[in-house]
C-alpha atoms as a PDB file:
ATOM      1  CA  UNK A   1     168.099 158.816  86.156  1.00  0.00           C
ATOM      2  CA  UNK A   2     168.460 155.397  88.116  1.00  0.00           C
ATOM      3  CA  UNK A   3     169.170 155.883  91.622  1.00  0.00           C
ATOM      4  CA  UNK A   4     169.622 153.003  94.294  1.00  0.00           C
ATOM      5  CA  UNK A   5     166.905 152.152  97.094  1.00  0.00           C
ATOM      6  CA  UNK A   6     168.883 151.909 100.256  1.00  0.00           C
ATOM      7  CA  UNK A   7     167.793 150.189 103.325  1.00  0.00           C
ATOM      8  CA  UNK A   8     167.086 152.973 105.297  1.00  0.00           C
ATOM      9  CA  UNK A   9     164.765 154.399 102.128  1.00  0.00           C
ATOM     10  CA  UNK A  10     163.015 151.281 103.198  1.00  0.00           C
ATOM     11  CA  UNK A  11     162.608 150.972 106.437  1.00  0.00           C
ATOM     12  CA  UNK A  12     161.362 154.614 106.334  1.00  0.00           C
ATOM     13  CA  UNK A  13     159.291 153.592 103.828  1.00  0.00           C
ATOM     14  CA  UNK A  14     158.084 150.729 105.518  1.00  0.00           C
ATOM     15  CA  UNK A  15     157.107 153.022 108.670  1.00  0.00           C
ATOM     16  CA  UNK A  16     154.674 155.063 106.677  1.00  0.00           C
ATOM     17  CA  UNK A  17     152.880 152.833 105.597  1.00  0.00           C
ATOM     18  CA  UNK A  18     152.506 150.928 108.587  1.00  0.00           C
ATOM     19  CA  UNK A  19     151.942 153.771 110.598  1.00  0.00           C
ATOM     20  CA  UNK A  20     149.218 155.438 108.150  1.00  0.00           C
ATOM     21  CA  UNK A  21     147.382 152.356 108.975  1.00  0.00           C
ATOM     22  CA  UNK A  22     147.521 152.386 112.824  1.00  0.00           C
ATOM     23  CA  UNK A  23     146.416 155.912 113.046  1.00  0.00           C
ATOM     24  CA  UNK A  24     143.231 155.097 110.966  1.00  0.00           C
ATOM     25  CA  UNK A  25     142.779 151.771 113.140  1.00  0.00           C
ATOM     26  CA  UNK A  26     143.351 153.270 116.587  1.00  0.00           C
ATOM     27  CA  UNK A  27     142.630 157.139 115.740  1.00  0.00           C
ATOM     28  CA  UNK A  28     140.826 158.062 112.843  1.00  0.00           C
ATOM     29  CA  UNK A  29     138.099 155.234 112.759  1.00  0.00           C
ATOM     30  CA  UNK A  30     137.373 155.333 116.673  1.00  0.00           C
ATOM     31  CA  UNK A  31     136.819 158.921 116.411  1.00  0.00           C
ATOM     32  CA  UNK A  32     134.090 158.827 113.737  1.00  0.00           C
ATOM     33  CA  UNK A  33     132.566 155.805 115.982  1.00  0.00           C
ATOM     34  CA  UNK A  34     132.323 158.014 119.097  1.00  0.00           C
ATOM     35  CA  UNK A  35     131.129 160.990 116.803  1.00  0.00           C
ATOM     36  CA  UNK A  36     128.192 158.769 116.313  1.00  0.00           C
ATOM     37  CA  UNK A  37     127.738 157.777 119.930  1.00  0.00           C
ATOM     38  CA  UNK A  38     129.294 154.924 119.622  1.00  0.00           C
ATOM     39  CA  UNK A  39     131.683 152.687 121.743  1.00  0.00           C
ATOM     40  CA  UNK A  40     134.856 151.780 119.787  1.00  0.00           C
ATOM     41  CA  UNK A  41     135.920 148.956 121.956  1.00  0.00           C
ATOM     42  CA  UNK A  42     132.397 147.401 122.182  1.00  0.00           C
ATOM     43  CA  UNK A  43     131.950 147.440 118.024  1.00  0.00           C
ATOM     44  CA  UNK A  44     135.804 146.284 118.056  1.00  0.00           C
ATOM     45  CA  UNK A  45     134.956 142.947 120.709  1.00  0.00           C
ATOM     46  CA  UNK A  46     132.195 141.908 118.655  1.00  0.00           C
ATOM     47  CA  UNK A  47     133.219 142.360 115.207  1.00  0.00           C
ATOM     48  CA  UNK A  48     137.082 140.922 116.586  1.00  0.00           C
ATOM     49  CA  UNK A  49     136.322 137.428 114.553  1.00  0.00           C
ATOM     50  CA  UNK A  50     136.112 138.772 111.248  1.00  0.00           C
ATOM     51  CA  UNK A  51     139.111 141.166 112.045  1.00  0.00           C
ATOM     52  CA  UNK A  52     140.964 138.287 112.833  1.00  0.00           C
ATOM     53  CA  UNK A  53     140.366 136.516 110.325  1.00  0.00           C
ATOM     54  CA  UNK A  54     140.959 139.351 107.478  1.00  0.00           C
ATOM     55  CA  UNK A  55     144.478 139.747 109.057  1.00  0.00           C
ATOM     56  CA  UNK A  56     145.211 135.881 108.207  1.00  0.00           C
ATOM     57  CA  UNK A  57     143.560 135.660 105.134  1.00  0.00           C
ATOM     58  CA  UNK A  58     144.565 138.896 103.913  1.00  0.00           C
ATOM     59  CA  UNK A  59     141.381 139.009 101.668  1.00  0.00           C
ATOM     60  CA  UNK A  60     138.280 140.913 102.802  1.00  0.00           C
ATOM     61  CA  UNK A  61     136.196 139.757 100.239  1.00  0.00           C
ATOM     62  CA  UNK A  62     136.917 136.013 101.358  1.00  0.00           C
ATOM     63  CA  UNK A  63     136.564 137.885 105.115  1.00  0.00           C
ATOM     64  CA  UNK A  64     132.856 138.713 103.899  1.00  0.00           C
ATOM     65  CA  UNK A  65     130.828 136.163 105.420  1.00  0.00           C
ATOM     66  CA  UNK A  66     132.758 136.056 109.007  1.00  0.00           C
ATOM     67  CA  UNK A  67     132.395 139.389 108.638  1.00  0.00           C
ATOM     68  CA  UNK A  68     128.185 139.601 107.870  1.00  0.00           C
ATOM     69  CA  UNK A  69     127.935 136.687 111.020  1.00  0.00           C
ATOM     70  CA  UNK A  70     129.914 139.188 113.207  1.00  0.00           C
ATOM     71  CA  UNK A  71     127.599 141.999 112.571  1.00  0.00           C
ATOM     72  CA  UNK A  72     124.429 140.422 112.592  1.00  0.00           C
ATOM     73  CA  UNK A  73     125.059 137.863 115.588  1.00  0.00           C
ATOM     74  CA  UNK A  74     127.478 139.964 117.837  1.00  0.00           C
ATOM     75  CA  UNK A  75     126.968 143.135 116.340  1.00  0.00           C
ATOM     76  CA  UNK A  76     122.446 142.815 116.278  1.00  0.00           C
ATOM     77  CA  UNK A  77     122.820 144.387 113.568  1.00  0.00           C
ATOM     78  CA  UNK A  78     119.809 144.637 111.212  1.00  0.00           C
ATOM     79  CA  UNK A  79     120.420 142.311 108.339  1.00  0.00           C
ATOM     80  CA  UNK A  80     119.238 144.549 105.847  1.00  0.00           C
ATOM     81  CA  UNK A  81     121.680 147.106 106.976  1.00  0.00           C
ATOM     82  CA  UNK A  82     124.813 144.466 107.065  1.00  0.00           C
ATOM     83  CA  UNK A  83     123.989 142.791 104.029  1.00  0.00           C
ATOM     84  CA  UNK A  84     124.178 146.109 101.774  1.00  0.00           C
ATOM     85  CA  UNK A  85     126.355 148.153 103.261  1.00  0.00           C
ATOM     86  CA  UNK A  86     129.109 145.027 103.797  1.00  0.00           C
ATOM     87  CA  UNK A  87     129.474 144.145 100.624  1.00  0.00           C
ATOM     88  CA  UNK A  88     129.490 147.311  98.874  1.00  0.00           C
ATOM     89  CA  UNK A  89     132.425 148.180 101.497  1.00  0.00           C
ATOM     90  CA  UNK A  90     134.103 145.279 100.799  1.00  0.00           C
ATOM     91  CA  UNK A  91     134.579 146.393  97.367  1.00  0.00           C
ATOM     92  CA  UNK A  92     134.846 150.219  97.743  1.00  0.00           C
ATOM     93  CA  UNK A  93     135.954 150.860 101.393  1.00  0.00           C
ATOM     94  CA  UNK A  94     139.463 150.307 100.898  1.00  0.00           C
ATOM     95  CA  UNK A  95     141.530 152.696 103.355  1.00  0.00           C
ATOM     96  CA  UNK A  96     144.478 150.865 103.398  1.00  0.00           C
ATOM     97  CA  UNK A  97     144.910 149.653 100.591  1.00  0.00           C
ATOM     98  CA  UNK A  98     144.880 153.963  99.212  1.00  0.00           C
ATOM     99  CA  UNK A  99     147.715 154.649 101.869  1.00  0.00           C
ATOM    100  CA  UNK A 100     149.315 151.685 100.353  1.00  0.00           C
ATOM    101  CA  UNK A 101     149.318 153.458  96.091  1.00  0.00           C
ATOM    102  CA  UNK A 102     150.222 156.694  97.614  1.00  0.00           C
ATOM    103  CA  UNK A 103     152.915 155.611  99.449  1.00  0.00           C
ATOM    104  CA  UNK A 104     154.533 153.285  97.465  1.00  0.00           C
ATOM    105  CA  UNK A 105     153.677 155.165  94.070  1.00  0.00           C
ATOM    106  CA  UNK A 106     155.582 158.098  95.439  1.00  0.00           C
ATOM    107  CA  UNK A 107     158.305 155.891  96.954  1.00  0.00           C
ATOM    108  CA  UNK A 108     159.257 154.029  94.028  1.00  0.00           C
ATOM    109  CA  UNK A 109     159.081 157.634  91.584  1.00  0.00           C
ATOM    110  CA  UNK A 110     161.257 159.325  93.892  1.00  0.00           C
ATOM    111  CA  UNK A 111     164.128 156.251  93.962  1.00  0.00           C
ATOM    112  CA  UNK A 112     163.515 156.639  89.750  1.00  0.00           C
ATOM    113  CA  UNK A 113     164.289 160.087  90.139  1.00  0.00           C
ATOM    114  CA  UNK A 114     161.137 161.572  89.367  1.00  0.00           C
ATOM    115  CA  UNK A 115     160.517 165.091  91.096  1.00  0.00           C
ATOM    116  CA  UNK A 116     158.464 165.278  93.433  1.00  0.00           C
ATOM    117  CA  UNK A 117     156.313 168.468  93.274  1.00  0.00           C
ATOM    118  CA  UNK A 118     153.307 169.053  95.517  1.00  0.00           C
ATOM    119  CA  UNK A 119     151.130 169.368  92.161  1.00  0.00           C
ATOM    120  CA  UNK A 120     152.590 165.765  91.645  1.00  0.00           C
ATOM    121  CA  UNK A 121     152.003 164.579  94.710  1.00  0.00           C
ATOM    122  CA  UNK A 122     148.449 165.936  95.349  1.00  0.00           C
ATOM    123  CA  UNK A 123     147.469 164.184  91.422  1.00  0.00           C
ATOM    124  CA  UNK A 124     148.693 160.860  92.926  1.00  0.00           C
ATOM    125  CA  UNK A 125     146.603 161.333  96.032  1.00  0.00           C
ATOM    126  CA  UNK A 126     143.440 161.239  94.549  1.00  0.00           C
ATOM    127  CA  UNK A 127     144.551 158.578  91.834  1.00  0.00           C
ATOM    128  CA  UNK A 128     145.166 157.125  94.824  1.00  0.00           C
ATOM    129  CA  UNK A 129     141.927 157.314  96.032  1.00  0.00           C
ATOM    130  CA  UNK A 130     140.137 156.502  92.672  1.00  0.00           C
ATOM    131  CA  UNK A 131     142.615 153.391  92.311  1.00  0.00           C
ATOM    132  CA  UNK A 132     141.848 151.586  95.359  1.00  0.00           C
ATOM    133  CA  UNK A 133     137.985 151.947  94.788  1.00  0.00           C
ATOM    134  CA  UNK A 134     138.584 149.901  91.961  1.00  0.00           C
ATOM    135  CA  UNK A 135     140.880 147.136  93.862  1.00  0.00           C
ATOM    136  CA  UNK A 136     140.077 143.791  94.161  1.00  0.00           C
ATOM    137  CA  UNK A 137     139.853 142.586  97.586  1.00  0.00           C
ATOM    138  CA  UNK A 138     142.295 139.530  97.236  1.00  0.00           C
ATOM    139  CA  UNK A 139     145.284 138.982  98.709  1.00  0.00           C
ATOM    140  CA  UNK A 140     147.774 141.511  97.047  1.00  0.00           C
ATOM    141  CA  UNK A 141     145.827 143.162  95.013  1.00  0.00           C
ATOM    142  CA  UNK A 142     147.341 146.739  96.102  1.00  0.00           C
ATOM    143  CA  UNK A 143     150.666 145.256  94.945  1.00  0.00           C
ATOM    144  CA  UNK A 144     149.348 144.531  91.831  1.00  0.00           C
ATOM    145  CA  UNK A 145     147.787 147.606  91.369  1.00  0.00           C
ATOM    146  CA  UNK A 146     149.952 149.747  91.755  1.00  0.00           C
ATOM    147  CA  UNK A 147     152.641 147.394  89.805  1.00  0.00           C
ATOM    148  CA  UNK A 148     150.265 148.517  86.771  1.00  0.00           C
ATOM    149  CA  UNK A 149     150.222 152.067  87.947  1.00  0.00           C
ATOM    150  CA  UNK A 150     153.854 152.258  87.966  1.00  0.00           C
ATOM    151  CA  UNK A 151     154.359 150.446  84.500  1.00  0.00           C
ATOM    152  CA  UNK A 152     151.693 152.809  82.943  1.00  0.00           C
ATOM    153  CA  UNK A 153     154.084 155.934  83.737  1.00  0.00           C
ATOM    154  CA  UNK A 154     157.208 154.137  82.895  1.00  0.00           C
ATOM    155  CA  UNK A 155     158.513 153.958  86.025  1.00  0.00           C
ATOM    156  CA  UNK A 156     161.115 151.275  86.864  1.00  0.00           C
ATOM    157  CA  UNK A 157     159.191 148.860  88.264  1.00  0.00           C
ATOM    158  CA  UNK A 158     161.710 146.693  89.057  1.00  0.00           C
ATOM    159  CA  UNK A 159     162.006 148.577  92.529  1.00  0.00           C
ATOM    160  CA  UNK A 160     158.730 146.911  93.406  1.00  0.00           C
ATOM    161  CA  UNK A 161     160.648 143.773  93.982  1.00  0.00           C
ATOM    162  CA  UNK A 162     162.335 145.765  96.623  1.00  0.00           C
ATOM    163  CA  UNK A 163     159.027 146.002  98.484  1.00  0.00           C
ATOM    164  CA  UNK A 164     157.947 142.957  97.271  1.00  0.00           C
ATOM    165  CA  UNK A 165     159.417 140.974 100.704  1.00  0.00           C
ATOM    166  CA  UNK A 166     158.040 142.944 103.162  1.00  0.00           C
ATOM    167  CA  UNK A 167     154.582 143.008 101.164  1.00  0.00           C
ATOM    168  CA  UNK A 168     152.662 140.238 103.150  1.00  0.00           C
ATOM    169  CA  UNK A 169     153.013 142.011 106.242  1.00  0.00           C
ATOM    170  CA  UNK A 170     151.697 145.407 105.078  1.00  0.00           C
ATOM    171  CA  UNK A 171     148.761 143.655 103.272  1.00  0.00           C
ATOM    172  CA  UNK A 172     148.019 141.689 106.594  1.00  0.00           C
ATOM    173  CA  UNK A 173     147.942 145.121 108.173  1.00  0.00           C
ATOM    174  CA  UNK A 174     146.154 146.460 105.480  1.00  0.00           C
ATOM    175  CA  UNK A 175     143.320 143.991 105.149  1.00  0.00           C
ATOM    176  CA  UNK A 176     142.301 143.907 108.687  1.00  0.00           C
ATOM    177  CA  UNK A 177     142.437 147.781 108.582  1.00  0.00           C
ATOM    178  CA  UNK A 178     140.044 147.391 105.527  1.00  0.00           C
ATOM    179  CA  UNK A 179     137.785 145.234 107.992  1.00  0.00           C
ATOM    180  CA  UNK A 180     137.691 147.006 110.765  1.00  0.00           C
ATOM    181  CA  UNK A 181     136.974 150.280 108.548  1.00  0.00           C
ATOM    182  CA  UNK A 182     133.880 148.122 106.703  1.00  0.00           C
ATOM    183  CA  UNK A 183     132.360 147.341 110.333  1.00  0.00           C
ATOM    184  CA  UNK A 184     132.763 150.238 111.449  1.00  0.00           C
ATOM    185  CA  UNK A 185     130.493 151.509 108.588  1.00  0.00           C
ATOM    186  CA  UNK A 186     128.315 149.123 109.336  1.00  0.00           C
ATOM    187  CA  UNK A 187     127.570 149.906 112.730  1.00  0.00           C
ATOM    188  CA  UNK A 188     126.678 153.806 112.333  1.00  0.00           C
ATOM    189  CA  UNK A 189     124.717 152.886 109.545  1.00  0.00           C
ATOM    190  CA  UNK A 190     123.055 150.338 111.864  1.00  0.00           C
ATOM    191  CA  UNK A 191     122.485 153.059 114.485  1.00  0.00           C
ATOM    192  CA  UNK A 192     121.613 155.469 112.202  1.00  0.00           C
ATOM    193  CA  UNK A 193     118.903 153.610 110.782  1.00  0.00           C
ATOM    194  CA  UNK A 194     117.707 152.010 113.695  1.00  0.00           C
ATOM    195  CA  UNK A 195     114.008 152.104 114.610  1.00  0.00           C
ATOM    196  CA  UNK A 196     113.612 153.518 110.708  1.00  0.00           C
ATOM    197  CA  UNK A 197     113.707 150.322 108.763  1.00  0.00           C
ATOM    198  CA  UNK A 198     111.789 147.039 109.948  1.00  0.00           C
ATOM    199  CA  UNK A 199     113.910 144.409 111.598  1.00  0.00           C
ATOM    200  CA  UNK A 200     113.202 141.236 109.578  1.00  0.00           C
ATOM    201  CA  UNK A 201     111.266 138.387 111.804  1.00  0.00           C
ATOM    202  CA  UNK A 202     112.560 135.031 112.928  1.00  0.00           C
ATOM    203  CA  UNK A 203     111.785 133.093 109.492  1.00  0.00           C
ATOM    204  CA  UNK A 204     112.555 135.444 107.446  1.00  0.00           C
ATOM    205  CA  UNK A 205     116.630 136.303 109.238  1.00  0.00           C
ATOM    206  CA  UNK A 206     116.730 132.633 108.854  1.00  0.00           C
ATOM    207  CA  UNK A 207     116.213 132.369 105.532  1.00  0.00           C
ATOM    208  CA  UNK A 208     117.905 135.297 103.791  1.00  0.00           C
END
């Protein structure tokens, strides 16, 4: 069954995912900060540079090292904390980039025709999930992902190119939601931990 992607398809489409990734930047992530006793606006000021930059790079692996100077110099936060958790986020912790699969997998299978059962769609949310644990943290590597994801099932991929224009600005999005996810980590580890690990001296912070 082909059936056409109209505009409106997309700019609903387009909504979703944008707005799955405000709620976790302005909702769902502040709430687990101040769960922790934490100020969200305080850990968002200091770890703003690397958030920045992730949203013009739209990489958070190439974000990594503004990120790991954010934490440790604005943030305090203890280098040994930063420097595992950080990049081990970087490569799991990747929020948006899951909103982006689900989304878009179910998008483009229900413009193929595909039905859309809530067995179906519960299957895709955890491949969802699983998929972007695996992603690359370059920029569009959800796109490509779930390009493969799509071809594996035989879907018409060709409806990607549909979403293909708009992509840069939902990766943007994405990435800096990715970012602002990882430092959030970061700091409730930090606190967490804090007082139960040894902060490293003088010499040795400077040269780790």
């Amino acid at each position: 069954i082909e059936a056409g992607v109209i505009v409106g398809a997309l700019g609903k489409y387009t909504a979703v995912i944008i707005g799955s990734n405000v709620i976790q930047f302005f909702i769902v992530i502040p709430v687990f900060l101040l769960a922790r006793g934490l100020n969200p606006l305080q850990v968002f000021r200091k770890m703003s540079p690397a958030i920045a930059v992730a949203l013009f790079t739209k990489s958070s692996a190439g974000t990594l090292p503004v990120t790991l100077a954010s934490a440790e110099h604005n943030m305090k936060a203890n280098p040994a904390v930063s420097r595992f958790v950080l990049p081990i986020c970087t490569t799991i912790n990747m929020n948006g980039c899951a909103a982006f699969i689900l989304v878009t997998s179910l998008f483009v299978m229900q413009n193929a025709g595909y039905e859309m059962s809530m067995p179906t769609m519960i299957t895709w949310l955890f491949v969802a999930v699983l998929a972007a644990i695996g992603n690359a943290g370059v920029p569009m590597g959800c796109y490509f992902l779930t390009l493969s994801l799509m071809s594996g099932i035989g879907a018409p991929i060709g409806i990607m190119g549909v979403i293909l224009p708009i992509y840069t600005i939902i990766d943007m999005i994405e990435t800096a939601e990715n970012v602002w996810s990882d430092s959030a980590v970061c700091a409730m580890t930090d606190h967490d931990l804090k007082g139960k690990i040894p902060e490293p001296s003088d010499g040795e912070a400077a040269g780790a």
